[in-house]
N, C-alpha and C. Protein backbone atom coordinates (compact mmCIF):
# COMPACT_ATOMS: atom_id res chain seq x y z
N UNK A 1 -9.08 -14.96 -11.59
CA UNK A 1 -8.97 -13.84 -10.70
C UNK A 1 -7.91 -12.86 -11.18
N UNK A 2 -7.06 -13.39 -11.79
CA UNK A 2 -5.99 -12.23 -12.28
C UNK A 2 -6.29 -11.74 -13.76
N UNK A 3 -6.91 -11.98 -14.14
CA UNK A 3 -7.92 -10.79 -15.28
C UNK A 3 -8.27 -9.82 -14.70
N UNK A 4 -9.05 -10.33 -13.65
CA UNK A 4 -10.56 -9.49 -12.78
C UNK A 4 -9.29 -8.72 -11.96
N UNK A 5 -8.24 -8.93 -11.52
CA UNK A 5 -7.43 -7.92 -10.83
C UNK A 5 -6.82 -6.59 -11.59
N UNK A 6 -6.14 -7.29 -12.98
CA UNK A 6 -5.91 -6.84 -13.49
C UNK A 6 -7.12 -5.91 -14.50
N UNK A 7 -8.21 -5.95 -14.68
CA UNK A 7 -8.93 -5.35 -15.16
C UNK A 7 -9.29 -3.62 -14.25
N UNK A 8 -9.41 -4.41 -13.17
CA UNK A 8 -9.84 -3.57 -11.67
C UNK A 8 -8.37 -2.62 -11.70
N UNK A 9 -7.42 -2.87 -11.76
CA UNK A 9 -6.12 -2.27 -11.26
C UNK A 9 -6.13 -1.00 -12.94
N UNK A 10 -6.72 -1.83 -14.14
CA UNK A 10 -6.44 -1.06 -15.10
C UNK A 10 -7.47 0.09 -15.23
N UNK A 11 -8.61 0.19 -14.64
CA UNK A 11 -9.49 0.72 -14.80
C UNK A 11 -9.34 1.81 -13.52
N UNK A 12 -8.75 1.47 -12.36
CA UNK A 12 -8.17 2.93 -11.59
C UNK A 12 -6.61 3.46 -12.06
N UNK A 13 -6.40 2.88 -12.91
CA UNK A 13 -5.33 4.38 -13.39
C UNK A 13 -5.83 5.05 -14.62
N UNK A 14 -6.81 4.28 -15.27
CA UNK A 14 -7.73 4.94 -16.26
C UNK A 14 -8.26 6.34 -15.58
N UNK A 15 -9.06 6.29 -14.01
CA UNK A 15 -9.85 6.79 -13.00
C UNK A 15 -8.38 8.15 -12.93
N UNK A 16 -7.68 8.18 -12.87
CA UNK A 16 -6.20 8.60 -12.28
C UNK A 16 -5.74 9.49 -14.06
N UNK A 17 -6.16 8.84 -15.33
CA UNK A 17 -5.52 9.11 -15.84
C UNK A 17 -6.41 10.80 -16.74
N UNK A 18 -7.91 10.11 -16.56
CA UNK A 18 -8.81 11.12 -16.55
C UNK A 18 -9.18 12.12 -16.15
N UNK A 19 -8.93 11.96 -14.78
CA UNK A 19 -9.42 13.07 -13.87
C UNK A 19 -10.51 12.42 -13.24
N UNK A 20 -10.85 11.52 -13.34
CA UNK A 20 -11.92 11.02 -13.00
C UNK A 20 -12.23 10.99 -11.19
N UNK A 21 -11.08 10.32 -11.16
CA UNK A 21 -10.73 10.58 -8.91
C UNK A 21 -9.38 10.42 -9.20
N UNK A 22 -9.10 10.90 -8.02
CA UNK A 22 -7.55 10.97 -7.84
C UNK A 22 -7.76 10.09 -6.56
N UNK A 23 -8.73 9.69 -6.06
CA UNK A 23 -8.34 8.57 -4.82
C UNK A 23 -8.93 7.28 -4.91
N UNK A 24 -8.25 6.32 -4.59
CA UNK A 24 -8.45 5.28 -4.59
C UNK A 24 -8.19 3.65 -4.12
N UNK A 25 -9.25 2.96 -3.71
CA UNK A 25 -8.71 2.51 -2.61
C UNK A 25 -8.79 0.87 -3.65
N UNK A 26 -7.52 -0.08 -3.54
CA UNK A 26 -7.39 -1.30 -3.85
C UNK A 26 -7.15 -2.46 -2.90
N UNK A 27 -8.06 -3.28 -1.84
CA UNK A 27 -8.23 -4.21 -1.58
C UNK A 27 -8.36 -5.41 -1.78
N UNK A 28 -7.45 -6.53 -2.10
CA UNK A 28 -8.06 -7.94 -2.55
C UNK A 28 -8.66 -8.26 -1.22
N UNK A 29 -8.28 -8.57 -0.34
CA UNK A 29 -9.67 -9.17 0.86
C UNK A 29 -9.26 -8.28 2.39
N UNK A 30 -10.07 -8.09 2.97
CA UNK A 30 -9.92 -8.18 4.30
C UNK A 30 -8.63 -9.03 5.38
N UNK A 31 -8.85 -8.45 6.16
CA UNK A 31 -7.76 -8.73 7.26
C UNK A 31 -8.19 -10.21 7.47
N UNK A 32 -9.30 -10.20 7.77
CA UNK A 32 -9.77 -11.68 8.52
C UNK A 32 -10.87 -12.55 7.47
N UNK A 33 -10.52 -12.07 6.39
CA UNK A 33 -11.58 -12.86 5.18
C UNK A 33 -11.31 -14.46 5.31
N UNK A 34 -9.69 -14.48 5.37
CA UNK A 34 -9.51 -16.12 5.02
C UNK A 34 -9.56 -15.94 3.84
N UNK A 35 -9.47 -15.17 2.91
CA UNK A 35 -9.32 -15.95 1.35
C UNK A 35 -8.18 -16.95 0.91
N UNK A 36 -7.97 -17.38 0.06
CA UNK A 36 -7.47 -18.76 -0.49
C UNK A 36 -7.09 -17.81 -1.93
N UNK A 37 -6.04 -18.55 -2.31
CA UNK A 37 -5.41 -17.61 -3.50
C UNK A 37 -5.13 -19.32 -4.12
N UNK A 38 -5.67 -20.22 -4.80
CA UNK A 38 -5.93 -21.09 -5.74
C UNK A 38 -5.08 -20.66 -7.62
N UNK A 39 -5.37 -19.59 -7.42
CA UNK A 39 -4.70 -19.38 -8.44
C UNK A 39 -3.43 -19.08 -8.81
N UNK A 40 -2.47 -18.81 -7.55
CA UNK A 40 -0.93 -19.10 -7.43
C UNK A 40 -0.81 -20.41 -6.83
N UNK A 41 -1.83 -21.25 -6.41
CA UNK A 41 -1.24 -22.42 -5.70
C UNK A 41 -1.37 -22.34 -3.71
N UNK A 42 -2.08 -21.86 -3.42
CA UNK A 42 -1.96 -21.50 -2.35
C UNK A 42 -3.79 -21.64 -1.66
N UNK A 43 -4.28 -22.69 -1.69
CA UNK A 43 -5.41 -23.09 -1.24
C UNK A 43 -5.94 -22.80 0.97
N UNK A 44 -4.89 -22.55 0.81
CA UNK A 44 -5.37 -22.24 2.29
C UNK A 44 -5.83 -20.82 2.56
N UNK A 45 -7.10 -20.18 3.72
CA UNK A 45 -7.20 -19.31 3.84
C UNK A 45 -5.67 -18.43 4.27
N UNK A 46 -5.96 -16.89 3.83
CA UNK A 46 -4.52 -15.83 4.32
C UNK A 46 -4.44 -15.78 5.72
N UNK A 47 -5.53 -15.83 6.79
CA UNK A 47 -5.74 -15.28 7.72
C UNK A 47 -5.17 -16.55 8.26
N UNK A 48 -5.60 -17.57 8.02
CA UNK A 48 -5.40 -19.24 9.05
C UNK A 48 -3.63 -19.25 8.84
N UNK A 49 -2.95 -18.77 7.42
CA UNK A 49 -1.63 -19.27 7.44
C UNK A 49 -1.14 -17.43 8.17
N UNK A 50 -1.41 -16.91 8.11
CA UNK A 50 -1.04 -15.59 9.00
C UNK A 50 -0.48 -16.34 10.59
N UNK A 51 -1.51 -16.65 11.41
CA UNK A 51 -1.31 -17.64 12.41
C UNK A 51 -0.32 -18.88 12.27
N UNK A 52 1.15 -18.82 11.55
CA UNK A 52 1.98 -19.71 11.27
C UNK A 52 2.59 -20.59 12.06
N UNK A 53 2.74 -19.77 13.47
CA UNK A 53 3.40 -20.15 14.88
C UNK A 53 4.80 -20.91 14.77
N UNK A 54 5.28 -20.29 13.26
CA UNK A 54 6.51 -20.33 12.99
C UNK A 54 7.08 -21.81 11.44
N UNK A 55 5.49 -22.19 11.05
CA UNK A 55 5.90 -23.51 10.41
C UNK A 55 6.21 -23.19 9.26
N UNK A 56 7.55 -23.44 8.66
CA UNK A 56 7.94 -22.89 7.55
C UNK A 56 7.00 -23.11 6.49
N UNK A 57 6.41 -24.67 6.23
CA UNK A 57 5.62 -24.39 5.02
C UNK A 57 4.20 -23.55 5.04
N UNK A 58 3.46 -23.19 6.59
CA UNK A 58 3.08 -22.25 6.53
C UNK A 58 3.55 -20.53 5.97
N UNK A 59 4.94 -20.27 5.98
CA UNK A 59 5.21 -19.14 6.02
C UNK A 59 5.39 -19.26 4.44
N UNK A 60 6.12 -20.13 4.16
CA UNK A 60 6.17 -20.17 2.18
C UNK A 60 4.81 -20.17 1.66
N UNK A 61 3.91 -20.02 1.99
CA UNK A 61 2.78 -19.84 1.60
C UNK A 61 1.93 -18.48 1.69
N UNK A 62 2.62 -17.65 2.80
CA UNK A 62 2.67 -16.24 3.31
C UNK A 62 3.00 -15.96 2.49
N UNK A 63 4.64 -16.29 1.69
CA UNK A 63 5.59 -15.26 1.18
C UNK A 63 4.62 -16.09 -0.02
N UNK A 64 4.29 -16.70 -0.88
CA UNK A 64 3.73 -16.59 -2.46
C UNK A 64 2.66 -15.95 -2.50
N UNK A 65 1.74 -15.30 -1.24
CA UNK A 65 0.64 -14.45 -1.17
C UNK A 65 1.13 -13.33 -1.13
N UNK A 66 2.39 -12.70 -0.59
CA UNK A 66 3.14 -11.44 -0.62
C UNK A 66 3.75 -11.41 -2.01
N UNK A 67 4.12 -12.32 -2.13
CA UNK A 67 4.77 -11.95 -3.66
C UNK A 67 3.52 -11.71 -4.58
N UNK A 68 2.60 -12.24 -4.71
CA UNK A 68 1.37 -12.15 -5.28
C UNK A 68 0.79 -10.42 -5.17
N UNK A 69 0.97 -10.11 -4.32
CA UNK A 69 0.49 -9.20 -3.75
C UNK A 69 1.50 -7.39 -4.18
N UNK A 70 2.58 -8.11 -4.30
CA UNK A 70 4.23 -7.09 -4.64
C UNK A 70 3.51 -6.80 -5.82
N UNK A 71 3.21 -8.03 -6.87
CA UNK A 71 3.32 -8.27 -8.54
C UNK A 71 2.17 -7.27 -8.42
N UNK A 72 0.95 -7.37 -7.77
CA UNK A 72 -0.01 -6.44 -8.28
C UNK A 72 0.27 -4.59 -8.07
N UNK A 73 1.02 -4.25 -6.46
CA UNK A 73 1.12 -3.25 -6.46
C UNK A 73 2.54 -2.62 -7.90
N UNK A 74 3.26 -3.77 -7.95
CA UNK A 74 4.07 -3.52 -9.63
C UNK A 74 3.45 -2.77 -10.97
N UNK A 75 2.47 -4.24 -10.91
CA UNK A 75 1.61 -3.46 -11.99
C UNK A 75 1.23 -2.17 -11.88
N UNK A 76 0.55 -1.77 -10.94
CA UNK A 76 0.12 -0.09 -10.58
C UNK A 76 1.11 1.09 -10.83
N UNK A 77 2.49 0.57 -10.58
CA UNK A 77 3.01 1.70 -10.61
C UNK A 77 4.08 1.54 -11.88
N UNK A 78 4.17 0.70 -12.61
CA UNK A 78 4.49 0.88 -13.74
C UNK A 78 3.59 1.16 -14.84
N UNK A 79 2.27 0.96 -14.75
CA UNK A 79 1.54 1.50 -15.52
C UNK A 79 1.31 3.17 -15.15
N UNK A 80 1.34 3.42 -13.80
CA UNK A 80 1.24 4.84 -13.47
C UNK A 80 2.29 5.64 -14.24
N UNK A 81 3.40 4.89 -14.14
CA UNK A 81 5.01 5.87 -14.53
C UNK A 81 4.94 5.50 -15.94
N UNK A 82 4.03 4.77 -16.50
CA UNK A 82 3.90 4.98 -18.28
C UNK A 82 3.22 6.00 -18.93
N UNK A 83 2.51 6.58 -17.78
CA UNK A 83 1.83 7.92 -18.86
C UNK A 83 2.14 8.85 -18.84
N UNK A 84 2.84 10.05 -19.38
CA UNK A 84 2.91 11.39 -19.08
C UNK A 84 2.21 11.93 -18.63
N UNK A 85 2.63 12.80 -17.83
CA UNK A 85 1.53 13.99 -17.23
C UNK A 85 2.34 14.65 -17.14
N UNK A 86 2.30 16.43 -17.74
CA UNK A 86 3.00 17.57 -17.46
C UNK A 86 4.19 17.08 -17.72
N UNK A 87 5.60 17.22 -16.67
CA UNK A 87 6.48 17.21 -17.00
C UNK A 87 6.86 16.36 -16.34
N UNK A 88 6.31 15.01 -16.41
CA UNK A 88 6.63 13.86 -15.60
C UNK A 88 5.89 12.39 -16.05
N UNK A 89 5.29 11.69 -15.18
CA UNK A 89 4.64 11.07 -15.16
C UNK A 89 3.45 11.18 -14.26
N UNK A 90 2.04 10.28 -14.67
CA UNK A 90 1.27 10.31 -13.63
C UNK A 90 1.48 9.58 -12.34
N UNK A 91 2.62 8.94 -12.19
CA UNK A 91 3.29 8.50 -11.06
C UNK A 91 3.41 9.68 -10.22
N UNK A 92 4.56 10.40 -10.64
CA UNK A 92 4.84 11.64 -10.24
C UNK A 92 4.06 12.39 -9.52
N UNK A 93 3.03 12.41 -10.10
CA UNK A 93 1.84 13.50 -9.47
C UNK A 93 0.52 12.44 -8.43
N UNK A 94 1.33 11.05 -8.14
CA UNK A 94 0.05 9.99 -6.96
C UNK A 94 0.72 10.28 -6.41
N UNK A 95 -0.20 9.84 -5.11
CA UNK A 95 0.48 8.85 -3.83
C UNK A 95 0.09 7.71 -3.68
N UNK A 96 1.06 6.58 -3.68
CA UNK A 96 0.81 5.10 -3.54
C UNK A 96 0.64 4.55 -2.00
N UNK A 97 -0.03 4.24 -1.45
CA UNK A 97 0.06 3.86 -0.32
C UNK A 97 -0.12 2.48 -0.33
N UNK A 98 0.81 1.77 -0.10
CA UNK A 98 1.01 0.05 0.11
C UNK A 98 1.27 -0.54 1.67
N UNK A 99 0.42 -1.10 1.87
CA UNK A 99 0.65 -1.77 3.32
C UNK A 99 -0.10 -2.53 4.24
N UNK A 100 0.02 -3.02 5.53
CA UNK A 100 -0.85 -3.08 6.22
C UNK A 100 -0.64 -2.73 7.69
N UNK A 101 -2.10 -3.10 8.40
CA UNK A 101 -1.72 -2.60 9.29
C UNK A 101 -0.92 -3.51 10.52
N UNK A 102 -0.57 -4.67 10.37
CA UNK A 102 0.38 -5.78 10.99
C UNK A 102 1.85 -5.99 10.46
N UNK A 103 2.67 -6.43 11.53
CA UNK A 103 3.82 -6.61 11.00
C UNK A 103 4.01 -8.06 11.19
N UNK A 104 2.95 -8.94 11.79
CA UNK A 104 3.29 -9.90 12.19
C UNK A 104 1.96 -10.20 12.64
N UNK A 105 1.43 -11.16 11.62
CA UNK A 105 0.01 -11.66 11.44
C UNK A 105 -0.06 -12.36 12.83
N UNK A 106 0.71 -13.29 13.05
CA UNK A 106 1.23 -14.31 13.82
C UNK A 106 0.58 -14.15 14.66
N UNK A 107 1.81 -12.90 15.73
CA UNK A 107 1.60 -12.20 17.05
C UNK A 107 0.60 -10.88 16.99
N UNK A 108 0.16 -10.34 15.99
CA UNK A 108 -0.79 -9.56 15.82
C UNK A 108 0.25 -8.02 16.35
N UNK A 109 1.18 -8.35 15.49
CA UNK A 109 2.23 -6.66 16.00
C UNK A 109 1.95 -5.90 14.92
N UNK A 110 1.78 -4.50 15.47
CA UNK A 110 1.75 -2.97 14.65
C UNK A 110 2.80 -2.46 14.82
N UNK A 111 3.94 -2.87 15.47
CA UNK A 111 5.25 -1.40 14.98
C UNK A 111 5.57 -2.63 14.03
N UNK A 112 6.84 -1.60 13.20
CA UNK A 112 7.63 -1.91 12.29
C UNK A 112 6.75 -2.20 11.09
N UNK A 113 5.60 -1.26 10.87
CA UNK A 113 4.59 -1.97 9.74
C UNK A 113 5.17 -2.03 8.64
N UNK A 114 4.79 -2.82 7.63
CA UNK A 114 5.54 -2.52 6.21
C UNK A 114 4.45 -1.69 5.45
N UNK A 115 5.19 -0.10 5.13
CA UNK A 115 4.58 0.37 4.64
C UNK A 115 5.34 1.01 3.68
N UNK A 116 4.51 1.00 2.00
CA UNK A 116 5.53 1.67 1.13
C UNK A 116 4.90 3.12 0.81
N UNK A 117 5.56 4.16 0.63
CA UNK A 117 4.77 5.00 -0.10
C UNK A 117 5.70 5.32 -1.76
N UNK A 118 4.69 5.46 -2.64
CA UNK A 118 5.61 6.05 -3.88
C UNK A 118 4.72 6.78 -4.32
N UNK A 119 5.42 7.13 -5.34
CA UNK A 119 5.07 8.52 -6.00
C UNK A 119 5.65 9.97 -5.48
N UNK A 120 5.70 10.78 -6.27
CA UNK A 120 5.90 12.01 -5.66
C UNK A 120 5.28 12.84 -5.38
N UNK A 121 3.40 12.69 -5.67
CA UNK A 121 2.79 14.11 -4.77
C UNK A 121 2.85 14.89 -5.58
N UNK A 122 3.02 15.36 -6.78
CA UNK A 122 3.08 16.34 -7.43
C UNK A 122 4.66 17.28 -6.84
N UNK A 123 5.37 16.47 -6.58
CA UNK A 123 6.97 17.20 -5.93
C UNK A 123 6.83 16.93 -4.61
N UNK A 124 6.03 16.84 -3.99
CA UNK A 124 5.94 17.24 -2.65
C UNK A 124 6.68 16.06 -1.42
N UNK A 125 6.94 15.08 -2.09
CA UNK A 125 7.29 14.13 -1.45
C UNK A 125 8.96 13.64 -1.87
N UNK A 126 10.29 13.41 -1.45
CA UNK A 126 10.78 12.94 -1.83
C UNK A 126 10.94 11.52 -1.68
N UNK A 127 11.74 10.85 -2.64
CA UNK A 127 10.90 9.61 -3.25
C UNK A 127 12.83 8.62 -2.69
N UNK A 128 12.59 7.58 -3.03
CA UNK A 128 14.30 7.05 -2.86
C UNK A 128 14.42 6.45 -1.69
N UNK A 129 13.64 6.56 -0.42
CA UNK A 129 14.50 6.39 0.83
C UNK A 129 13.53 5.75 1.41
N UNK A 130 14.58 5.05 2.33
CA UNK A 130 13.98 4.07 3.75
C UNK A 130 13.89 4.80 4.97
N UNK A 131 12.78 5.06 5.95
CA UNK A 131 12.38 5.94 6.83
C UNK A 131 12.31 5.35 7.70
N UNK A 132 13.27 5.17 8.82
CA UNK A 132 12.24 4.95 10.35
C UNK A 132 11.82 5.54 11.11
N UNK A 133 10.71 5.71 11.95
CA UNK A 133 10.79 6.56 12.44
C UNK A 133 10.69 5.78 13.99
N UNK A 134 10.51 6.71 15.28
CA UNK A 134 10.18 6.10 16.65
C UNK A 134 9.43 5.24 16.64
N UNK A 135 9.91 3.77 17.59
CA UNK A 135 8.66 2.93 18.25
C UNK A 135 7.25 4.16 18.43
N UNK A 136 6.19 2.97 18.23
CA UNK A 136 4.96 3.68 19.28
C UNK A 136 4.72 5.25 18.16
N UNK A 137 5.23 5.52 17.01
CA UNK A 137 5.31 6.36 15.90
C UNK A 137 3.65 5.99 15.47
N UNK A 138 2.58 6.96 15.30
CA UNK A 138 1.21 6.17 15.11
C UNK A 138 1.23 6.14 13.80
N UNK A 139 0.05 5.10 12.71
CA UNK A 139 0.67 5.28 11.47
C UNK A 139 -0.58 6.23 10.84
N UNK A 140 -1.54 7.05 12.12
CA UNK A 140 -2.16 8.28 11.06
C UNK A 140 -1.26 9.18 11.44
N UNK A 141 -0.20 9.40 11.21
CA UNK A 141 0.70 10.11 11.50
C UNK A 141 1.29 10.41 10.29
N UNK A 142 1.24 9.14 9.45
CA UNK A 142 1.53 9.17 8.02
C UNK A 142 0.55 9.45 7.27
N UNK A 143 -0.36 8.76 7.70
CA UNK A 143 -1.83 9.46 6.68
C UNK A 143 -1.85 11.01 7.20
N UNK A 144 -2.23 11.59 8.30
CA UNK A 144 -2.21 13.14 8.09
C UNK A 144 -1.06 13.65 7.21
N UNK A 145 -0.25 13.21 7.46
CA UNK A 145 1.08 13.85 6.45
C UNK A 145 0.77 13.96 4.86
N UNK A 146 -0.02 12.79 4.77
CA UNK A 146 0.08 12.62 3.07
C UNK A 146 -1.37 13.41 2.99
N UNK A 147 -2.38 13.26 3.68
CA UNK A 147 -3.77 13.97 3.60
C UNK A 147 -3.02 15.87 2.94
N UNK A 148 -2.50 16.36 3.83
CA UNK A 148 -1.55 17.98 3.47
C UNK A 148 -1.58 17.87 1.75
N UNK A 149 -0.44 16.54 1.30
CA UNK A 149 0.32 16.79 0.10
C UNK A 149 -1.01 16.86 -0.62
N UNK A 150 -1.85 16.09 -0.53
CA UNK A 150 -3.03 16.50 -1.75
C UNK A 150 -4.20 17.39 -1.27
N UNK A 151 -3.74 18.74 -0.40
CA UNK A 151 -4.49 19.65 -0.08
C UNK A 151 -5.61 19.26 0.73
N UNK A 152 -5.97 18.14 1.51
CA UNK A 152 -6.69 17.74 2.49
C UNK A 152 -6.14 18.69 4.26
N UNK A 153 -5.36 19.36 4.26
CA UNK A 153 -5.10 19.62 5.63
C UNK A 153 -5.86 19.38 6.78
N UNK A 154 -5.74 19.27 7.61
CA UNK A 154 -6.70 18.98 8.76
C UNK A 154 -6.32 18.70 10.42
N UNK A 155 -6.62 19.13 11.52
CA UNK A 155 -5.76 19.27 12.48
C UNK A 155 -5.22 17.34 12.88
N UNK A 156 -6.47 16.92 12.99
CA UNK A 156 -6.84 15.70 13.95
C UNK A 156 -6.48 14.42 13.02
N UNK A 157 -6.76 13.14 13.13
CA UNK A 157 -6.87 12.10 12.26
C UNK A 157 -6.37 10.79 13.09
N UNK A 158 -7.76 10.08 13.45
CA UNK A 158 -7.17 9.32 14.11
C UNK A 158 -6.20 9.57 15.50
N UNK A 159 -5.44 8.21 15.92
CA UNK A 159 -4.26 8.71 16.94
C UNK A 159 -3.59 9.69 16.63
N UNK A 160 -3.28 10.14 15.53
CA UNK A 160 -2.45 11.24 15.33
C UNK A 160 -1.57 11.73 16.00
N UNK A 161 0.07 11.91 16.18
CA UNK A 161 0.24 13.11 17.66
C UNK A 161 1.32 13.99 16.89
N UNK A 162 1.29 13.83 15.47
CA UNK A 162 1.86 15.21 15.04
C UNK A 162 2.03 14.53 13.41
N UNK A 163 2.92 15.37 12.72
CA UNK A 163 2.65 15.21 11.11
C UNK A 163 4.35 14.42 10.86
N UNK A 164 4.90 13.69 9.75
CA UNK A 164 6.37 12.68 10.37
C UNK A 164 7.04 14.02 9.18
N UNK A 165 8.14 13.98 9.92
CA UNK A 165 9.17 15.02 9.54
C UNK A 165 10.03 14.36 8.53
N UNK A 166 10.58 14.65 7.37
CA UNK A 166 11.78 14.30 6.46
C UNK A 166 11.21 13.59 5.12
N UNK A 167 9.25 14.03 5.09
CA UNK A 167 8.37 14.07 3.56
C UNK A 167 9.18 14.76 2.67
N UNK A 168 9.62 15.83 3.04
CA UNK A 168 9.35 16.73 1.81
C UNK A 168 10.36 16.58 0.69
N UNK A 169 9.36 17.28 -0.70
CA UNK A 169 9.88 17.15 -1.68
C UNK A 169 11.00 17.84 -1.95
């Protein structure tokens, strides 16, 4: 499986490096697939050890699927920040969007999501910092925001209830 990831992961910054799309979406499974990650050692479905109800060797099994999971979004963006583009990198000119939509498989919580963004947008984004914003903050709130930086504007999106302030590049 980590060929086939790594093949897949190399072939959208190829997509990125061409012109080919500039969007792109990287999923290893679904929310509720249950996959089994056998190949770090971790034979249980994601979704069944999500439901931990606090048992540590359930949760060490969380965290080698997150770490699993870090290593691949790694790969992406060090291969992104290896190619030039213009006067930067093609890092420079994505947007990475890493995350999900739970903060807590467990209890099934949406605030405090872990969400990363990198890249800079072509400038438009500054890059460096930890953001919080309000409880109850919706998170197409962040997607309309980033929809703008790559010329998507658009009033609506989802819950939406306004665009998050302190993006800019």
């Amino acid at each position: 499986w980590r060929q086939t990831s790594e093949f897949k992961l190399t072939m959208m910054v190829l997509a990125f490096q061409t012109d080919v799309t500039r969007v792109c979406t990287f999923m290893i499974a679904n929310e509720g697939s249950n996959k089994s990650y056998p190949f770090i050692g971790v034979n249980d479905g994601h979704h069944t050890l999500s439901h931990h109800q606090g048992d540590p060797k359930k949760q060490a099994k969380i965290s080698q699927i997150n770490r699993f999971h870090v290593t691949q979004l790694s790969y992406i963006l060090q291969r992104l920040k290896s190619i030039p583009e213009g006067d930067g990198t093609l890092l420079d000119n994505c947007l990475v969007l890493y995350g999900g939509g739970l903060s807590d498989g467990n209890r099934h919580n949406s605030e405090n999501l872990p969400i990363l963004v990198a890249g800079r947008g072509g400038g438009t984004l500054r890059t460096g910092r930890h953001l919080r914003y309000p409880e109850e903050t919706p998170m197409c709130n962040l997607l309309l925001s980033l929809l703008d930086r790559v010329g998507a504007r658009i009033d609506t999106f989802g819950d939406a209830t306004g665009r998050l302030k302190s993006l800019e590049g």
